[in-house]
N, C-alpha and C. Protein backbone atom coordinates (compact mmCIF):
# COMPACT_ATOMS: atom_id res chain seq x y z
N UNK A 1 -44.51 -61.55 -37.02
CA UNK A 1 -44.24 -62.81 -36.36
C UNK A 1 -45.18 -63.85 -36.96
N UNK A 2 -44.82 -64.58 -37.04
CA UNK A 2 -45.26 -66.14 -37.54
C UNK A 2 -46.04 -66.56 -36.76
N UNK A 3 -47.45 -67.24 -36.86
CA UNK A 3 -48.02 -67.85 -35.93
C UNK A 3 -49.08 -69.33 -37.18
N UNK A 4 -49.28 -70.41 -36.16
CA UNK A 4 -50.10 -71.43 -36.84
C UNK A 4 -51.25 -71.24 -36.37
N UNK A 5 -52.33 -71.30 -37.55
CA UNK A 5 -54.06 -71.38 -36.98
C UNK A 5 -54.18 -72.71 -37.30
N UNK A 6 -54.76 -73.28 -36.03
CA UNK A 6 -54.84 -74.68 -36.01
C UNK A 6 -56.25 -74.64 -36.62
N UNK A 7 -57.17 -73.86 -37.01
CA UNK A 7 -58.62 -74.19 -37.73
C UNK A 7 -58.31 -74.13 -38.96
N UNK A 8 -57.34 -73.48 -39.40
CA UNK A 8 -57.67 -73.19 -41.09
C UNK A 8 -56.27 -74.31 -41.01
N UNK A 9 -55.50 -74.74 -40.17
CA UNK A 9 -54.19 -75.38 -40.55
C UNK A 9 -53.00 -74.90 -41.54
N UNK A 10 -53.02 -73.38 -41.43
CA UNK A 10 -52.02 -72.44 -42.27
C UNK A 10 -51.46 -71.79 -41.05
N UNK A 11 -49.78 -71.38 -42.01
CA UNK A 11 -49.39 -70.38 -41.23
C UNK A 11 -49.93 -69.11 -41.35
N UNK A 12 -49.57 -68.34 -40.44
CA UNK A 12 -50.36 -66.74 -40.36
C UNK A 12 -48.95 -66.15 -39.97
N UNK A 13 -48.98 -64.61 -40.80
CA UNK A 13 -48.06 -64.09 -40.52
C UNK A 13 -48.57 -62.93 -40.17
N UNK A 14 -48.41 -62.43 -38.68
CA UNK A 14 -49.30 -61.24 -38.31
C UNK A 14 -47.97 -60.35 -37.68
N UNK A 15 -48.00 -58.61 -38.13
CA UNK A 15 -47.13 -57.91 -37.88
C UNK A 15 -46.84 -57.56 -36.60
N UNK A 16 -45.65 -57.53 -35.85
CA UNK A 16 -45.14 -57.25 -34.79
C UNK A 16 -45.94 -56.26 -33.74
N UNK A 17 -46.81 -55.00 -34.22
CA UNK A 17 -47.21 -54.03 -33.58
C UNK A 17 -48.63 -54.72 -33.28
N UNK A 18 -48.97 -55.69 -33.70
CA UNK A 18 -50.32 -56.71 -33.41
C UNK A 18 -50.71 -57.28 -32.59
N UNK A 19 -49.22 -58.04 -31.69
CA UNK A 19 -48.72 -59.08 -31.23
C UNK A 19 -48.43 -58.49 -29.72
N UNK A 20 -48.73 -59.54 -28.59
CA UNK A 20 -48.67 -58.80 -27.06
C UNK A 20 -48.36 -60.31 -26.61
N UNK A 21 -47.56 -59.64 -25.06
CA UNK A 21 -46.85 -61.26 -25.08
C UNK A 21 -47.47 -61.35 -23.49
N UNK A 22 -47.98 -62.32 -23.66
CA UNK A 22 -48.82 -63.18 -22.16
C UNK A 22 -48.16 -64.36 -21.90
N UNK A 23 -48.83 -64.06 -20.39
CA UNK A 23 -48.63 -65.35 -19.10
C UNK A 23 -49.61 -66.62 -19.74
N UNK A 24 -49.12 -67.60 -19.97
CA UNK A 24 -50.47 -69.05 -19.93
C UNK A 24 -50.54 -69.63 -18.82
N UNK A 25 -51.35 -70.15 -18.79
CA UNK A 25 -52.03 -70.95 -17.61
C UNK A 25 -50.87 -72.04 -16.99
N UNK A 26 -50.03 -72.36 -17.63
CA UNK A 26 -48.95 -73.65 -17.50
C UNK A 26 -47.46 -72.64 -16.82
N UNK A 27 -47.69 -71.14 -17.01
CA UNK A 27 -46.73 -69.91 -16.43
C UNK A 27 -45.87 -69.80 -17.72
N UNK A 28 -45.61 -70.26 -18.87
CA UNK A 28 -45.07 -70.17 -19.80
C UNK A 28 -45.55 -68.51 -20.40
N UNK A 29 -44.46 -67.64 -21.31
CA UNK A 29 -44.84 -67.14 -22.14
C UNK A 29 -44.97 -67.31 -23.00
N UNK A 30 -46.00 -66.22 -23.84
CA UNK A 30 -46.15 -66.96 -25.37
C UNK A 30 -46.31 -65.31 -26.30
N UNK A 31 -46.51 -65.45 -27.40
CA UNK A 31 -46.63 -64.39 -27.97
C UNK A 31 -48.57 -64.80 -28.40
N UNK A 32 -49.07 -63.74 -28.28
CA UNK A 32 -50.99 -63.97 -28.54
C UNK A 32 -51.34 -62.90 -29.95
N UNK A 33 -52.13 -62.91 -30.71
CA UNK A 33 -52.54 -62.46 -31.55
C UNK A 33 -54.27 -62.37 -31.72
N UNK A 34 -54.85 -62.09 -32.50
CA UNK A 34 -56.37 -62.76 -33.06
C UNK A 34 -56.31 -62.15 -34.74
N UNK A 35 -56.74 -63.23 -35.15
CA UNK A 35 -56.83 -63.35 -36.42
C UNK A 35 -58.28 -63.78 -36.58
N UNK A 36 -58.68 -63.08 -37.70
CA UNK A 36 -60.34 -63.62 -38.11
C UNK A 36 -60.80 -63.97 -36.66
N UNK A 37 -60.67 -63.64 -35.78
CA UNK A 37 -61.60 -63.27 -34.39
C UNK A 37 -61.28 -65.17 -33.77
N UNK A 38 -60.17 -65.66 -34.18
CA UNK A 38 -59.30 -66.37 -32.93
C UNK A 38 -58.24 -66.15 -32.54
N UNK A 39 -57.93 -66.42 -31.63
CA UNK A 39 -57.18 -66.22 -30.71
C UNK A 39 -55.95 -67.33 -31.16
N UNK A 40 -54.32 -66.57 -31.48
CA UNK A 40 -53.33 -67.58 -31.72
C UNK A 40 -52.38 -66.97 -30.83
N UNK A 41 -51.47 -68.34 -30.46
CA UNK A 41 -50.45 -68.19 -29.19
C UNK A 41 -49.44 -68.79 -30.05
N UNK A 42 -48.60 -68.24 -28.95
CA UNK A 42 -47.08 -68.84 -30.69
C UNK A 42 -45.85 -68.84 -28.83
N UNK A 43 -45.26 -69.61 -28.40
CA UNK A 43 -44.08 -69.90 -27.00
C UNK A 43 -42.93 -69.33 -27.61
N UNK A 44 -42.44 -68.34 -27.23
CA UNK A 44 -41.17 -67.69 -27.68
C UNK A 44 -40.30 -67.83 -27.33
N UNK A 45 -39.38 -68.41 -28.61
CA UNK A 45 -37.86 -68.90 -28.82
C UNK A 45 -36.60 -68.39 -29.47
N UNK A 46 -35.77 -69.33 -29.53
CA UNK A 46 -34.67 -68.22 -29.70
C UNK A 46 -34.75 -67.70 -30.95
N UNK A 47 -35.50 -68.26 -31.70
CA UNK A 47 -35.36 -67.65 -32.96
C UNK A 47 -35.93 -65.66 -33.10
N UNK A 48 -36.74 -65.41 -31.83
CA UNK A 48 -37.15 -64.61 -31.76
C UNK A 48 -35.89 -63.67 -31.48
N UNK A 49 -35.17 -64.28 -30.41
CA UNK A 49 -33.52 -63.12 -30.21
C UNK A 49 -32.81 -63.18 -31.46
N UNK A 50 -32.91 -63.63 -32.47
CA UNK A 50 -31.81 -63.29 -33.37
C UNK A 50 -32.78 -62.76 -34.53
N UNK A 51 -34.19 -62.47 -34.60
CA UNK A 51 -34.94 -61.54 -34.88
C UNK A 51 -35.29 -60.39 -34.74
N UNK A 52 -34.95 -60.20 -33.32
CA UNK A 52 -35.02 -59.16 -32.44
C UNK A 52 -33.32 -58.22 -33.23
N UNK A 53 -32.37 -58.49 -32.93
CA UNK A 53 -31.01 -58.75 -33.12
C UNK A 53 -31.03 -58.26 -34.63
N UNK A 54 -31.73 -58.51 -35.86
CA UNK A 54 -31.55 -58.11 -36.97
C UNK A 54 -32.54 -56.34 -36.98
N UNK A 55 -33.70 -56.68 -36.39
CA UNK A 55 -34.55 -55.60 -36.09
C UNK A 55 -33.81 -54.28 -35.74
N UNK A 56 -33.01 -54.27 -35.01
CA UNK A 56 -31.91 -53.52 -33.45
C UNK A 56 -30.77 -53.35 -34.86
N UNK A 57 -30.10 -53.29 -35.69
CA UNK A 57 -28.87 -53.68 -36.53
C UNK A 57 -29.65 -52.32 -37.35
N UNK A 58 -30.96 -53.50 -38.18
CA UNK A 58 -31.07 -51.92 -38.75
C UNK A 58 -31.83 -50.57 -38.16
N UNK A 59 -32.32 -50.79 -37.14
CA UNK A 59 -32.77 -49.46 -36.86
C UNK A 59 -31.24 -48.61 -36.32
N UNK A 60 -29.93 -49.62 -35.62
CA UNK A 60 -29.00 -48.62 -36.29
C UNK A 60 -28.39 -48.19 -37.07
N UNK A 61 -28.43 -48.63 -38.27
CA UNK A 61 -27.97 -48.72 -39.44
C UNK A 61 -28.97 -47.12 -40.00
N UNK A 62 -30.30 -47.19 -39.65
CA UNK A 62 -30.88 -46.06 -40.34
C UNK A 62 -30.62 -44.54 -38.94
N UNK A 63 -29.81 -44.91 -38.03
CA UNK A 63 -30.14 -43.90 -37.45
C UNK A 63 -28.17 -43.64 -37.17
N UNK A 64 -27.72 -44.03 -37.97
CA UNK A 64 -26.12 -44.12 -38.17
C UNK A 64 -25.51 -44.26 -36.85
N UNK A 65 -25.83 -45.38 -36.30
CA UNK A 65 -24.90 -45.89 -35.00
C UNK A 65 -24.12 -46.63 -35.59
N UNK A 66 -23.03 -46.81 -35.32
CA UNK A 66 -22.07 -48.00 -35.85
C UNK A 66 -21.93 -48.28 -34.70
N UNK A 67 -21.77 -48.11 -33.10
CA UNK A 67 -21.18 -49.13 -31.98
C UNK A 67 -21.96 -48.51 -31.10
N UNK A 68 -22.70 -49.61 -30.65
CA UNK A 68 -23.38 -49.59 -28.95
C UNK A 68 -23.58 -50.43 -28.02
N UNK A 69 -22.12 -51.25 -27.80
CA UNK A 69 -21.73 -52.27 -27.43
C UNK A 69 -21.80 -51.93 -25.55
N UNK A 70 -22.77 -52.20 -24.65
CA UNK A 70 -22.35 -51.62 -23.20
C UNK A 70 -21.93 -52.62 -22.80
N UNK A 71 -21.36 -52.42 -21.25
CA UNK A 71 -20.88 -53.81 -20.62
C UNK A 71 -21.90 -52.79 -19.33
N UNK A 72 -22.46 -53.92 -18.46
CA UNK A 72 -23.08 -54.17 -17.39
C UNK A 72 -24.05 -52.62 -17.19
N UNK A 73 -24.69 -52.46 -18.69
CA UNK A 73 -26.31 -52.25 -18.44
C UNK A 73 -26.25 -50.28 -17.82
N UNK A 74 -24.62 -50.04 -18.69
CA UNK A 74 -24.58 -48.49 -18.40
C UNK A 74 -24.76 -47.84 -19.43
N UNK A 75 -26.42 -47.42 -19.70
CA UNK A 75 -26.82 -47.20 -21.18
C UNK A 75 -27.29 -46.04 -20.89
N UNK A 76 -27.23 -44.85 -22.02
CA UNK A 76 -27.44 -43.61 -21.70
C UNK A 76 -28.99 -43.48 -23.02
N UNK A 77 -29.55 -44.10 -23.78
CA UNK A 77 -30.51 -44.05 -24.54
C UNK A 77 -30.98 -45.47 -24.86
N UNK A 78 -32.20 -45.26 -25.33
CA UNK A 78 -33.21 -46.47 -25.34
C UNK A 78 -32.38 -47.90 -26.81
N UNK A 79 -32.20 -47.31 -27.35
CA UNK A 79 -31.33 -47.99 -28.85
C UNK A 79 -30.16 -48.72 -27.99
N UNK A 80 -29.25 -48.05 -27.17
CA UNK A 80 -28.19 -49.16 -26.30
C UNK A 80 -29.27 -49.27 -25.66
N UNK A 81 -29.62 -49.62 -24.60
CA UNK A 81 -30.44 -50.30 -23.86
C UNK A 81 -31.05 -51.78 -24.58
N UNK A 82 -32.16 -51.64 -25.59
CA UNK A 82 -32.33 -52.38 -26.50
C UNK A 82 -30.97 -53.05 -26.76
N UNK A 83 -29.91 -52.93 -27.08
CA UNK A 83 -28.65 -53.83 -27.72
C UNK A 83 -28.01 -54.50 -26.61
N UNK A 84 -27.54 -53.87 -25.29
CA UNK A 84 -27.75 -54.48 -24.68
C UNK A 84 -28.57 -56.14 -24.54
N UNK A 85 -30.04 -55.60 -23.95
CA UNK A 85 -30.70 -56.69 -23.85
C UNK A 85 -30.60 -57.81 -24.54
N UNK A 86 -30.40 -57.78 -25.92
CA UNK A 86 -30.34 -58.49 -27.29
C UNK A 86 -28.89 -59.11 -26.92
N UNK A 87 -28.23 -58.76 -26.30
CA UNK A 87 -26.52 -59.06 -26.53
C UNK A 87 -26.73 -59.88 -24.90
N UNK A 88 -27.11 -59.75 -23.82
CA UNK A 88 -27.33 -60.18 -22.94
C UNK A 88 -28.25 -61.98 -23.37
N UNK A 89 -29.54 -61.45 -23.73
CA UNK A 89 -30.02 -62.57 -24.08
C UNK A 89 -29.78 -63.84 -25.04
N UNK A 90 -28.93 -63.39 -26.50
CA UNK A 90 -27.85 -64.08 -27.01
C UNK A 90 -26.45 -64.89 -26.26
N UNK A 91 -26.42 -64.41 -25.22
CA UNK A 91 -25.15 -64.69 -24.39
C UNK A 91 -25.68 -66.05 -23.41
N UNK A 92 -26.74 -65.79 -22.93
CA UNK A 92 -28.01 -66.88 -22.68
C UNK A 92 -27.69 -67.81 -23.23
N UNK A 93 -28.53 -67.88 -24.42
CA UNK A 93 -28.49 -68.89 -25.35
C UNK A 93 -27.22 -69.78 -25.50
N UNK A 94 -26.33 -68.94 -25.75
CA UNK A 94 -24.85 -69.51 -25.69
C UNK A 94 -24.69 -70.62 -24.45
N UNK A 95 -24.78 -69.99 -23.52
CA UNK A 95 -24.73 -70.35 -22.49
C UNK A 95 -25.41 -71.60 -22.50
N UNK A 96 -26.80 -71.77 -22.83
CA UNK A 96 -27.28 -72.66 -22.15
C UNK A 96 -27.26 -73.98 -23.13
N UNK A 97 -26.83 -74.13 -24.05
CA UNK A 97 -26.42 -74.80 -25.31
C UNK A 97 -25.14 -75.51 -24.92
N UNK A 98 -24.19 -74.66 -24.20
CA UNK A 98 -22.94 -75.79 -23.79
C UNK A 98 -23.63 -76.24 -22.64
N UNK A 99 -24.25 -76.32 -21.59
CA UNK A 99 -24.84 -77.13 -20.47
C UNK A 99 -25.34 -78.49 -20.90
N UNK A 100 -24.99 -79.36 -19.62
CA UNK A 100 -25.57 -80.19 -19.63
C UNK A 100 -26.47 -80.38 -18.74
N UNK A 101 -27.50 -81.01 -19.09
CA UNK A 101 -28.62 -80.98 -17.75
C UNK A 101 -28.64 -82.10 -17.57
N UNK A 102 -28.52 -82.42 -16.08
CA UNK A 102 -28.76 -83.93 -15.47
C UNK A 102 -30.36 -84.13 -15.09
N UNK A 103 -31.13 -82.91 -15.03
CA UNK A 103 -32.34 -83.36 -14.63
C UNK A 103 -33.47 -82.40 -15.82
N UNK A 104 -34.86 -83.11 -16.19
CA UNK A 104 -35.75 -81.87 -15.93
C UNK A 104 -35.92 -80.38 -15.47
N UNK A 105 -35.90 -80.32 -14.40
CA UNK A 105 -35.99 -79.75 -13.61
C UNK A 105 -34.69 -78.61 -14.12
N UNK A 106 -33.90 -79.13 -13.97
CA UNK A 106 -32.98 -77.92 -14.64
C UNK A 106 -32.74 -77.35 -15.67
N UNK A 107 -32.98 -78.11 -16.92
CA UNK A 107 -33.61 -77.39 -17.88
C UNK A 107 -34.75 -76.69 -18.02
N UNK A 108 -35.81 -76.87 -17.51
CA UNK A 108 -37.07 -75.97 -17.07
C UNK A 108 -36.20 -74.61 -16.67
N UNK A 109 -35.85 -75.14 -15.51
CA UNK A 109 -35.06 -73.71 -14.85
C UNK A 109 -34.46 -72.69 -15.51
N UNK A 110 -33.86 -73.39 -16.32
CA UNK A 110 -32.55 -72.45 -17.11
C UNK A 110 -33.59 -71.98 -18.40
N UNK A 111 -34.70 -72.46 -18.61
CA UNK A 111 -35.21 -72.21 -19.98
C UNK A 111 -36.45 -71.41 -19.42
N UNK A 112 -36.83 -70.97 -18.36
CA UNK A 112 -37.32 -70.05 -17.67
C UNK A 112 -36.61 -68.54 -17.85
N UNK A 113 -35.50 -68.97 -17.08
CA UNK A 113 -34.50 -67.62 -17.20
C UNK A 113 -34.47 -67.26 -18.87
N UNK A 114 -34.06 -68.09 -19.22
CA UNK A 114 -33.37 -67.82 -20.76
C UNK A 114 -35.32 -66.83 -21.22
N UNK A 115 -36.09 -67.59 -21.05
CA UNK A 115 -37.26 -66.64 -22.01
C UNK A 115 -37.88 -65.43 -20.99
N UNK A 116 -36.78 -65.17 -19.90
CA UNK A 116 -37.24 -64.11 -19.36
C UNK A 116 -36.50 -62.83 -20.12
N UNK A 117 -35.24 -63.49 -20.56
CA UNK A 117 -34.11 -62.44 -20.91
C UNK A 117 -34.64 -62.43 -22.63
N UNK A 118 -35.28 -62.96 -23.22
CA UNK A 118 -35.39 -63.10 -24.42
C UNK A 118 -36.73 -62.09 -24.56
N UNK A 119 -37.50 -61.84 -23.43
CA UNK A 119 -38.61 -61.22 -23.30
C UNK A 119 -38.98 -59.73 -22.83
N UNK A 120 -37.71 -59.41 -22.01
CA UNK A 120 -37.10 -58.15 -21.62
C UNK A 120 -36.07 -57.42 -23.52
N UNK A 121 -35.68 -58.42 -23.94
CA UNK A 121 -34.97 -58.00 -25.21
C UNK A 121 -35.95 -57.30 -26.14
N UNK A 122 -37.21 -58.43 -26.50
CA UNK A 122 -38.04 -57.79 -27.35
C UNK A 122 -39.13 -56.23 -26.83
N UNK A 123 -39.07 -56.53 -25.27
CA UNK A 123 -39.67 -54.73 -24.96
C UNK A 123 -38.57 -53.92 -25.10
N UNK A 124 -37.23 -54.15 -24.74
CA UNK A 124 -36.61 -53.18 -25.29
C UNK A 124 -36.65 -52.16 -26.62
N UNK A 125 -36.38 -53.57 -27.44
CA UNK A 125 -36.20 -53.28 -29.14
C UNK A 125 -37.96 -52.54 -28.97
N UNK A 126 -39.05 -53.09 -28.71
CA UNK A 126 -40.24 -52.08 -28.89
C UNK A 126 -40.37 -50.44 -28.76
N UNK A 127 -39.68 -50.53 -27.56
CA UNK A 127 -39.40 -48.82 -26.80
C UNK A 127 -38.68 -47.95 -27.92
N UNK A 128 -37.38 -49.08 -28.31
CA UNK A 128 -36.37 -48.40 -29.19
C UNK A 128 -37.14 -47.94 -30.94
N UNK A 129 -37.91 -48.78 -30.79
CA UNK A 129 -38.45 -48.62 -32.18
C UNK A 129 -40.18 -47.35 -32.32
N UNK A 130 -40.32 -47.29 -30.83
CA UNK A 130 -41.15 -46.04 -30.74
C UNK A 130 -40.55 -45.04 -30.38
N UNK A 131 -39.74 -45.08 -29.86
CA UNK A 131 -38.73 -43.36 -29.77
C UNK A 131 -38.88 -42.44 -30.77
C-alpha cells in the first residue's frame, strides 16, 4: 500500500502484511504504518476495493477457482467469503456514485457505511490469503 511521508515529502510504498487499519481521533479509518520510526496514516478508499478485488482474482486464479460468486453471504470457505465481501463492497460504491446528496450529512453517512464495507472486504481477503 502506498502511503505519503510528509517529512521526507515522498511516497512510501510499504507491503500489505505491515499495514493495520485504525480508528482516528475524527472516528474515520485509516490504514497506519511506521516507516524509519514515523508513524504514516493513509484514509481508505475505493481504490483500495478494486485492489483488494485484483488481490482475491489471483489468489483464485492460483488456487483454480473459476466461480465464487454467493448471493446473500452463504459461503462455505474463507476465499468465497473474501469475494463476497469484495463484490458486496463494489456494489457500494456503485451505489453511492448514482446518489445524490442534498446534504453533508448524508454523504458522511453513506461514506461511513461505504468504508465500513470496504474494511470488512480487506479482513476478509487477509484471512483468505493466510489460509
Amino acid at each position: 500500500m502506498k502511503f505519503y511521508n510528509v517529512k521526507t515529502r515522498e511516497a512510501v510504498e510499504v507491503p500489505d502484511d505491515q499495514v493495520t487499519v485504525v480508528t482516528m481521533k475524527n472516528g474515520k479509518k485509516a490504514a497506519q504504518t511506521i516507516v524509519d520510526g514515523t508513524k504514516l496514516f493513509r484514509i481508505i478508499g475505493k481504490e483500495d476495493a478494486a485492489r483488494l478485488a485484483a488481490i482475491m482474482e489471483e489468489l483464485r486464479s492460483r488456487e483454480g477457482i473459476t466461480e465464487t460468486r454467493v448471493a446473500f453471504g452463504g459461503v462455505d470457505n474463507q476465499i468465497e467469503s473474501a469475494d463476497y465481501a469484495i463484490t458486496y463492497a463494489a456494489e457500494a460504491i456503485a451505489y453511492q456514485r448514482a446518489q445524490k446528496y442534498s446534504s453533508v450529512g448524508q454523504l458522511r453517512s453513506s461514506s461511513g457505511v461505504l468504508r465500513g464495507k470496504i474494511l470488512k472486504a480487506k479482513n476478509e481477503v487477509g484471512k483468505a490469503l493466510n489460509e
